[in-house]
N, C-alpha and C. Protein backbone atom coordinates (compact mmCIF):
# COMPACT_ATOMS: atom_id res chain seq x y z
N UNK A 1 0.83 -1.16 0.00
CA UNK A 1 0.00 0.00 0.00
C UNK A 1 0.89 1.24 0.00
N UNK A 2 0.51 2.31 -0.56
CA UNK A 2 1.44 3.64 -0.82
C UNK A 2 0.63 4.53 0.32
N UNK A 3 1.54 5.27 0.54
CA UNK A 3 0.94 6.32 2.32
C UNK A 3 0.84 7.38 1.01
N UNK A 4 0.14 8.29 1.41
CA UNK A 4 -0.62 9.30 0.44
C UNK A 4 0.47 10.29 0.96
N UNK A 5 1.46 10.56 1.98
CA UNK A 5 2.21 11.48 2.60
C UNK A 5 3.67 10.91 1.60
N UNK A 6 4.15 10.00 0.71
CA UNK A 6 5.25 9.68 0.17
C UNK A 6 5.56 10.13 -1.32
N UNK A 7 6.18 10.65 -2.18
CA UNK A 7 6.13 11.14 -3.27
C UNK A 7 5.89 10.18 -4.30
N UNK A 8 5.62 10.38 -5.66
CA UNK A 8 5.46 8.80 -6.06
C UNK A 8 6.46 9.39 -6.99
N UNK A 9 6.85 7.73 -7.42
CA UNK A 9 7.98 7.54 -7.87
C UNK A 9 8.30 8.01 -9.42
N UNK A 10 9.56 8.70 -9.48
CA UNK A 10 9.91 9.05 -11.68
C UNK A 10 10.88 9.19 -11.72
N UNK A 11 10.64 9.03 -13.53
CA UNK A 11 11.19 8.46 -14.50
C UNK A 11 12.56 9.23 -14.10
N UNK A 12 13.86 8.27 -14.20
CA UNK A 12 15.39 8.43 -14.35
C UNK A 12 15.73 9.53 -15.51
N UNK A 13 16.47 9.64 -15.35
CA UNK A 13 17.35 10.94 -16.14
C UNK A 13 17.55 9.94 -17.85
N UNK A 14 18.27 8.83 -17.34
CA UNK A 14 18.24 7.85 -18.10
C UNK A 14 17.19 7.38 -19.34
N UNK A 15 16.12 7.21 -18.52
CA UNK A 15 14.76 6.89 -18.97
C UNK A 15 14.62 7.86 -20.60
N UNK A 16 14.60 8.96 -20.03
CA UNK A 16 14.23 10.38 -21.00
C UNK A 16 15.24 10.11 -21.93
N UNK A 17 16.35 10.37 -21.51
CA UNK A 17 17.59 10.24 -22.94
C UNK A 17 17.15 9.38 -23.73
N UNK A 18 17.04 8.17 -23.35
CA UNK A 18 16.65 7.19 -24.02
C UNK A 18 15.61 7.36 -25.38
N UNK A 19 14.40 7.90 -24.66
CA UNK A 19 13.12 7.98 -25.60
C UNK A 19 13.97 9.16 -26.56
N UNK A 20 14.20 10.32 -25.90
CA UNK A 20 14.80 11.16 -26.63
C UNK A 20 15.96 10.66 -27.82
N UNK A 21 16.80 9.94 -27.49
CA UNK A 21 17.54 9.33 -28.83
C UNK A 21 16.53 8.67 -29.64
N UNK A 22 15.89 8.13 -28.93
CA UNK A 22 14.69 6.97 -30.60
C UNK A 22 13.94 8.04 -31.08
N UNK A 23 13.40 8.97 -30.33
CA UNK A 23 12.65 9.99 -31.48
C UNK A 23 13.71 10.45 -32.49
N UNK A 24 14.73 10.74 -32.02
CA UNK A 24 15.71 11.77 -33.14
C UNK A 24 16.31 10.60 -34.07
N UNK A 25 16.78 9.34 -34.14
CA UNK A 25 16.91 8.39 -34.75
C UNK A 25 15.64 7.96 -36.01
N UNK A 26 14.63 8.54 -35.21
CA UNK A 26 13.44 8.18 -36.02
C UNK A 26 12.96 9.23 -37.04
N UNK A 27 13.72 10.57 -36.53
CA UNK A 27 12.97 11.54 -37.37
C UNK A 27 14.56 11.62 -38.59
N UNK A 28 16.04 11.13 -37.97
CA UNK A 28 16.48 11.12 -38.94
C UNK A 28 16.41 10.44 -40.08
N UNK A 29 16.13 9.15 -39.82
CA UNK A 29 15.86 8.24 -40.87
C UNK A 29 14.46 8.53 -41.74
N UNK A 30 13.46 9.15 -41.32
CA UNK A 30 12.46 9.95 -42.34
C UNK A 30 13.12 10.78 -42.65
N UNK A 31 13.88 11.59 -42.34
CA UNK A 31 14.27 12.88 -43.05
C UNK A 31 15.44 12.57 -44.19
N UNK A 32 16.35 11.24 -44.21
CA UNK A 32 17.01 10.81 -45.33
C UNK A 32 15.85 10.10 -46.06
N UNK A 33 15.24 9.86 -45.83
CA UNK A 33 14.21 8.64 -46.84
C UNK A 33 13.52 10.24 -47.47
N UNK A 34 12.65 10.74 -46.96
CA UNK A 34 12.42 12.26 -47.95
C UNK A 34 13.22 12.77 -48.63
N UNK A 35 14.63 13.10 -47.95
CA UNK A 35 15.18 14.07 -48.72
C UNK A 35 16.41 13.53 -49.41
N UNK A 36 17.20 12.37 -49.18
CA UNK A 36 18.15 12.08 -49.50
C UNK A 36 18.49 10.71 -49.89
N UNK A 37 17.55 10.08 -49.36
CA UNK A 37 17.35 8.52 -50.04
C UNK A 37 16.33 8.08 -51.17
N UNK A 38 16.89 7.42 -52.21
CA UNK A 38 15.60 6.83 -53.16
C UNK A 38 15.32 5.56 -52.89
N UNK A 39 13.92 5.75 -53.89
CA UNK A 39 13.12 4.71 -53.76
C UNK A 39 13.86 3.07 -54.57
N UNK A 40 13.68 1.87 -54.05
CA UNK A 40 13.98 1.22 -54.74
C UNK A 40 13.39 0.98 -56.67
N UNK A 41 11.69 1.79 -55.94
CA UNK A 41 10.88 1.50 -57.63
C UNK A 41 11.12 2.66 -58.44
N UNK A 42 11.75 3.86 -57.94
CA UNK A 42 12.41 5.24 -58.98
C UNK A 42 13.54 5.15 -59.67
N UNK A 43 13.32 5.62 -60.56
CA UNK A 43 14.70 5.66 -61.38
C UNK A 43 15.39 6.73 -61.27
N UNK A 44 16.51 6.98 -60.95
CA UNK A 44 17.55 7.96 -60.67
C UNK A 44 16.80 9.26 -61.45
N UNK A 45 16.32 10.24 -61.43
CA UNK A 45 16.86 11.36 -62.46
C UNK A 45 14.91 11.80 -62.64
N UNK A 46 14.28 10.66 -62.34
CA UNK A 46 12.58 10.91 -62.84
C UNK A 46 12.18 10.82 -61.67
N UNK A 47 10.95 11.30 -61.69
CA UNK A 47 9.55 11.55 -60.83
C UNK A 47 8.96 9.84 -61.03
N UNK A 48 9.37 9.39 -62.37
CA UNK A 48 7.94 8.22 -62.44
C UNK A 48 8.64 6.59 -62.27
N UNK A 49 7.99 5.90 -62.34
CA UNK A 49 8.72 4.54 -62.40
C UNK A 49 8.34 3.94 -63.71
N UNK A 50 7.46 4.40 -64.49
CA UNK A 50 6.67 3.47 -65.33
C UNK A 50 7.21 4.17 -66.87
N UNK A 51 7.85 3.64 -67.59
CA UNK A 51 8.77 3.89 -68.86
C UNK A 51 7.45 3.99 -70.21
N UNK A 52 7.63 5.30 -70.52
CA UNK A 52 7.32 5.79 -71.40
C UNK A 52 7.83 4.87 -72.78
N UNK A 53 8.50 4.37 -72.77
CA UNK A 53 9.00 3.25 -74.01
C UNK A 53 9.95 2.27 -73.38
N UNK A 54 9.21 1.14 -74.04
CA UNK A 54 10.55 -0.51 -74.11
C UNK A 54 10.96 -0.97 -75.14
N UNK A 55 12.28 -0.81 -74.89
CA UNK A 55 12.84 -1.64 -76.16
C UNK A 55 13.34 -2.55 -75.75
N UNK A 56 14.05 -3.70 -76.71
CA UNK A 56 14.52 -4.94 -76.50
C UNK A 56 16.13 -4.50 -77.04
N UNK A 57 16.80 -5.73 -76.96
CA UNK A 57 18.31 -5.26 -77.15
C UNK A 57 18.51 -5.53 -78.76
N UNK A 58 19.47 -4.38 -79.15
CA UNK A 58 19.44 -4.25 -80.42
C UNK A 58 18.48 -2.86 -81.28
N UNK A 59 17.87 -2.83 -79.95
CA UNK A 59 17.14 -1.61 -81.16
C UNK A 59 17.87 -0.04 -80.08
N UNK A 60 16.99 0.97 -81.24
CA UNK A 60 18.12 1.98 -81.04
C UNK A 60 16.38 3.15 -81.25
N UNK A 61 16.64 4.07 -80.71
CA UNK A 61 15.12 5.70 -81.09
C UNK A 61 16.05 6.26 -80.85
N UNK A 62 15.54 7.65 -81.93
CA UNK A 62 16.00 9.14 -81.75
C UNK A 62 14.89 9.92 -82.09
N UNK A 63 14.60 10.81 -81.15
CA UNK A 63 13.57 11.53 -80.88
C UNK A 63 14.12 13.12 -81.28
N UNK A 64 13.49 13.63 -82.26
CA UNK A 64 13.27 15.09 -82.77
C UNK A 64 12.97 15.95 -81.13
N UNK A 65 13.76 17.15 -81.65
CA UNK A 65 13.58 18.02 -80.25
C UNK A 65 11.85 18.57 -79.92
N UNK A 66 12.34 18.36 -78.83
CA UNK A 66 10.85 18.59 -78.26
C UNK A 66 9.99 17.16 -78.08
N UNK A 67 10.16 15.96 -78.72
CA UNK A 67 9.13 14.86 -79.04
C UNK A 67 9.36 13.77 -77.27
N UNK A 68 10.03 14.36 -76.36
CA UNK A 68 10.23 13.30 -75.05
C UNK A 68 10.52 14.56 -74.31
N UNK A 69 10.21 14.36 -73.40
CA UNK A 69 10.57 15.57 -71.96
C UNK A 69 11.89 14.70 -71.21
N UNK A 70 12.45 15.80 -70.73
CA UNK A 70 13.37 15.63 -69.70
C UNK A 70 13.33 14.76 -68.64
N UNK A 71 13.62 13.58 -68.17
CA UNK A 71 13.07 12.95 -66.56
C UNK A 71 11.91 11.89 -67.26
N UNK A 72 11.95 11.52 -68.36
CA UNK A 72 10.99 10.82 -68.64
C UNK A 72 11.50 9.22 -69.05
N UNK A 73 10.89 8.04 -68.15
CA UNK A 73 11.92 7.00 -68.36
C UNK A 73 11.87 6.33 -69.78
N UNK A 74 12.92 5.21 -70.22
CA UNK A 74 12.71 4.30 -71.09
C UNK A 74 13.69 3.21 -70.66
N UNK A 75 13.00 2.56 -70.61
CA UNK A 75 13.24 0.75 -70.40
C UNK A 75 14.14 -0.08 -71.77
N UNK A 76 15.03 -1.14 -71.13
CA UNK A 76 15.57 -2.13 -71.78
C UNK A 76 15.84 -3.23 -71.87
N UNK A 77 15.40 -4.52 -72.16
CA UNK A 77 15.06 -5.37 -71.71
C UNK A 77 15.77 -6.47 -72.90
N UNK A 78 16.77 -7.67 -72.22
CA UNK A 78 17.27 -9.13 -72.93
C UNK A 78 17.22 -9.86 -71.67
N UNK A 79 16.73 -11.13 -72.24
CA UNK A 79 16.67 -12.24 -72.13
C UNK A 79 15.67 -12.14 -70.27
N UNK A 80 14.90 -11.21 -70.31
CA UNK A 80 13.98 -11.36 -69.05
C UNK A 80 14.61 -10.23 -68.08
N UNK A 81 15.86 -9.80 -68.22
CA UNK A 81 16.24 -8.55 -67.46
C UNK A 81 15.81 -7.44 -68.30
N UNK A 82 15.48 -6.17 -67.43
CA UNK A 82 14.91 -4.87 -67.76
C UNK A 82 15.86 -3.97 -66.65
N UNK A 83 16.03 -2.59 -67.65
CA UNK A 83 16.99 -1.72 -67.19
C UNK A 83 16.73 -0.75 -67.29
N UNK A 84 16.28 0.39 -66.60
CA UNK A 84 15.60 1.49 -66.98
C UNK A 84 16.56 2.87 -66.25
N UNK A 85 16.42 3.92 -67.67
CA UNK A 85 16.65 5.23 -67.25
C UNK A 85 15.82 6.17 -67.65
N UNK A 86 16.45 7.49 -66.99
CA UNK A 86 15.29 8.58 -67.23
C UNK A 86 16.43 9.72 -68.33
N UNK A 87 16.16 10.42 -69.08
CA UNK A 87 16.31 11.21 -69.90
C UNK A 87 17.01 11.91 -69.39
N UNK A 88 18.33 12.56 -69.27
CA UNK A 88 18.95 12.99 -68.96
C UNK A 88 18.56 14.45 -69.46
N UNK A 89 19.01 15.52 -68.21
CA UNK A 89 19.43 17.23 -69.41
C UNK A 89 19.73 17.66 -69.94
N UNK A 90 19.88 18.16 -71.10
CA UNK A 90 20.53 18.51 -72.40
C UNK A 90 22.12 18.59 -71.89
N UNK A 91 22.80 17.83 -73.05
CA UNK A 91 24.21 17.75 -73.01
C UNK A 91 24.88 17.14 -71.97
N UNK A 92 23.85 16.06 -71.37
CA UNK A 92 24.09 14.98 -70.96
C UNK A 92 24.16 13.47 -71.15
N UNK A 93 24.55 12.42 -71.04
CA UNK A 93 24.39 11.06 -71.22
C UNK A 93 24.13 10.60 -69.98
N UNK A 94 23.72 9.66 -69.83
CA UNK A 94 23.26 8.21 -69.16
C UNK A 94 23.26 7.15 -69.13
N UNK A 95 24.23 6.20 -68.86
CA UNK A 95 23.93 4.29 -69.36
C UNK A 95 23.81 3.83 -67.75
N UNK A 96 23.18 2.61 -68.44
CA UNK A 96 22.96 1.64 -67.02
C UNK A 96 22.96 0.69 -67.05
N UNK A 97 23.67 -0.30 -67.08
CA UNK A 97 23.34 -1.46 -67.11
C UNK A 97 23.41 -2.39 -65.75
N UNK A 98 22.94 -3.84 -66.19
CA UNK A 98 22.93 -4.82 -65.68
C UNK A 98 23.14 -6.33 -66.10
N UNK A 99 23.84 -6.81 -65.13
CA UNK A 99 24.36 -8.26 -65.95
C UNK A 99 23.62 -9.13 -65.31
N UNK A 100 23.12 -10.22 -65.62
CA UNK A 100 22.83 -11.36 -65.71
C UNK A 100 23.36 -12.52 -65.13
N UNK A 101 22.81 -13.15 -64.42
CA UNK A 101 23.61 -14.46 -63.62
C UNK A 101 24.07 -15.33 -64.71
N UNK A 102 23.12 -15.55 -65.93
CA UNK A 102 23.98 -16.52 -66.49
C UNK A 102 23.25 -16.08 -68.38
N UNK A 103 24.35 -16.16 -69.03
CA UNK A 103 24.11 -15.18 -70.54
C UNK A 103 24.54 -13.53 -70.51
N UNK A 104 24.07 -12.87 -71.42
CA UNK A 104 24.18 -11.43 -71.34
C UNK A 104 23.71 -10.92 -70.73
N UNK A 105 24.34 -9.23 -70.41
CA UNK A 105 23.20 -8.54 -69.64
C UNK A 105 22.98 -7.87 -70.45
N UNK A 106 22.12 -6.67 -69.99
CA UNK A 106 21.67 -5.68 -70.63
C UNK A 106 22.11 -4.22 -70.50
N UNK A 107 21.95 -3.22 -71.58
CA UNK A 107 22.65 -1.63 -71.38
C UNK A 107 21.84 -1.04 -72.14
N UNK A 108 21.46 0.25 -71.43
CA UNK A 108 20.55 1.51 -71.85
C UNK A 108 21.76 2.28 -71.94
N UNK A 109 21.76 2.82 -73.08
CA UNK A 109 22.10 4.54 -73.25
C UNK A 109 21.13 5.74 -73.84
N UNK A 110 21.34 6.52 -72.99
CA UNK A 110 20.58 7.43 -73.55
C UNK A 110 21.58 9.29 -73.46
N UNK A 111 21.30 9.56 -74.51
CA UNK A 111 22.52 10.99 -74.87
C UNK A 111 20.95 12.62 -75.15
N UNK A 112 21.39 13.26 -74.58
CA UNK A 112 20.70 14.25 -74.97
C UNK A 112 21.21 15.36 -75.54
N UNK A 113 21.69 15.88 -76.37
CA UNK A 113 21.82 16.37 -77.10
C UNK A 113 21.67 18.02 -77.22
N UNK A 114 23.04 18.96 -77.96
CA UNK A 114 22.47 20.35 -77.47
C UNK A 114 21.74 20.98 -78.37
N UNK A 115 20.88 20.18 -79.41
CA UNK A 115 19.75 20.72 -80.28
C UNK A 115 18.36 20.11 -79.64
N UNK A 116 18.45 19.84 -78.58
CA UNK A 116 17.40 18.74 -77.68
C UNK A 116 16.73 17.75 -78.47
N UNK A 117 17.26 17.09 -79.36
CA UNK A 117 17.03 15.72 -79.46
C UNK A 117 17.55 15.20 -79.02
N UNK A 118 17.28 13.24 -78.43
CA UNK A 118 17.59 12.36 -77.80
C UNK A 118 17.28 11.23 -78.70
N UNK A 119 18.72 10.46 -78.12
CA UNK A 119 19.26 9.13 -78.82
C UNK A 119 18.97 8.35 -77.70
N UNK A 120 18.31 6.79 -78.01
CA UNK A 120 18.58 5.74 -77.21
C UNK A 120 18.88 4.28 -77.80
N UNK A 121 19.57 3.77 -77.13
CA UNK A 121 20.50 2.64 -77.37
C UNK A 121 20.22 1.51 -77.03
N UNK A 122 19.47 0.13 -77.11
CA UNK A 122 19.94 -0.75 -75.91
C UNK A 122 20.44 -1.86 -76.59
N UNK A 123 21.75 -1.89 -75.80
CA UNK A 123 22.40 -3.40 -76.26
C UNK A 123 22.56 -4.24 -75.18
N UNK A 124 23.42 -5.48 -75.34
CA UNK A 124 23.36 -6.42 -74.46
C UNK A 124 24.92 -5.87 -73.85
């Protein structure tokens, strides 16, 4: 039984730090996932995940200026692997690839150009 004349008992100095580190642990790791970490389903450079064009390996587009926006993806795809980038800013390039456990892999290039047309590439 507690005498109503005894103070009741709190939380350690300890206690507080404690909670206090997991909040700030917690708000750092949201604050890299917002601002400084990507998504596994984004592609470097775009807003979207979902590719405005697929090609297979071997084929090649060049797009007249103005005919693709900036940040806009395109996909590349042999033998069941797919490789996707986003459109780089004028007078930039981009490749990406990925290899394959067993056969070829695959490679996107994509070049933008300082008349803003864009070239894309995909080979194995």
């Amino acid at each position: 039984m507690v005498s109503a004349g005894r103070p009741a008992p709190n939380e350690g100095w300890s206690s507080w730090l404690a909670v206090a580190a997991l909040a700030a642990l917690l708000l750092v790791v949201e604050a890299w996932i917002a601002w400084g970490g990507t998504s596994p389903g984004r592609v470097p450079g775009s807003l979207s995940e979902t590719p405005v064009l697929e090609l297979v390996a071997g084929q090649s587009r060049r797009f007249d200026p103005g005919r693709i926006d900036e940040g806009s993806v395109i996909a590349c795809s042999n033998n069941g692997i797919t490789v996707s980038a986003a459109v780089p800013p004028r007078l930039r390039f981009v490749s990406r690839h990925l290899d394959a456990v067993a056969g070829l892999g695959v490679t996107i290039e994509v070049v933008h150009r300082s008349d803003g047309s864009v070239r894309v590439r995909c080979t194995t």
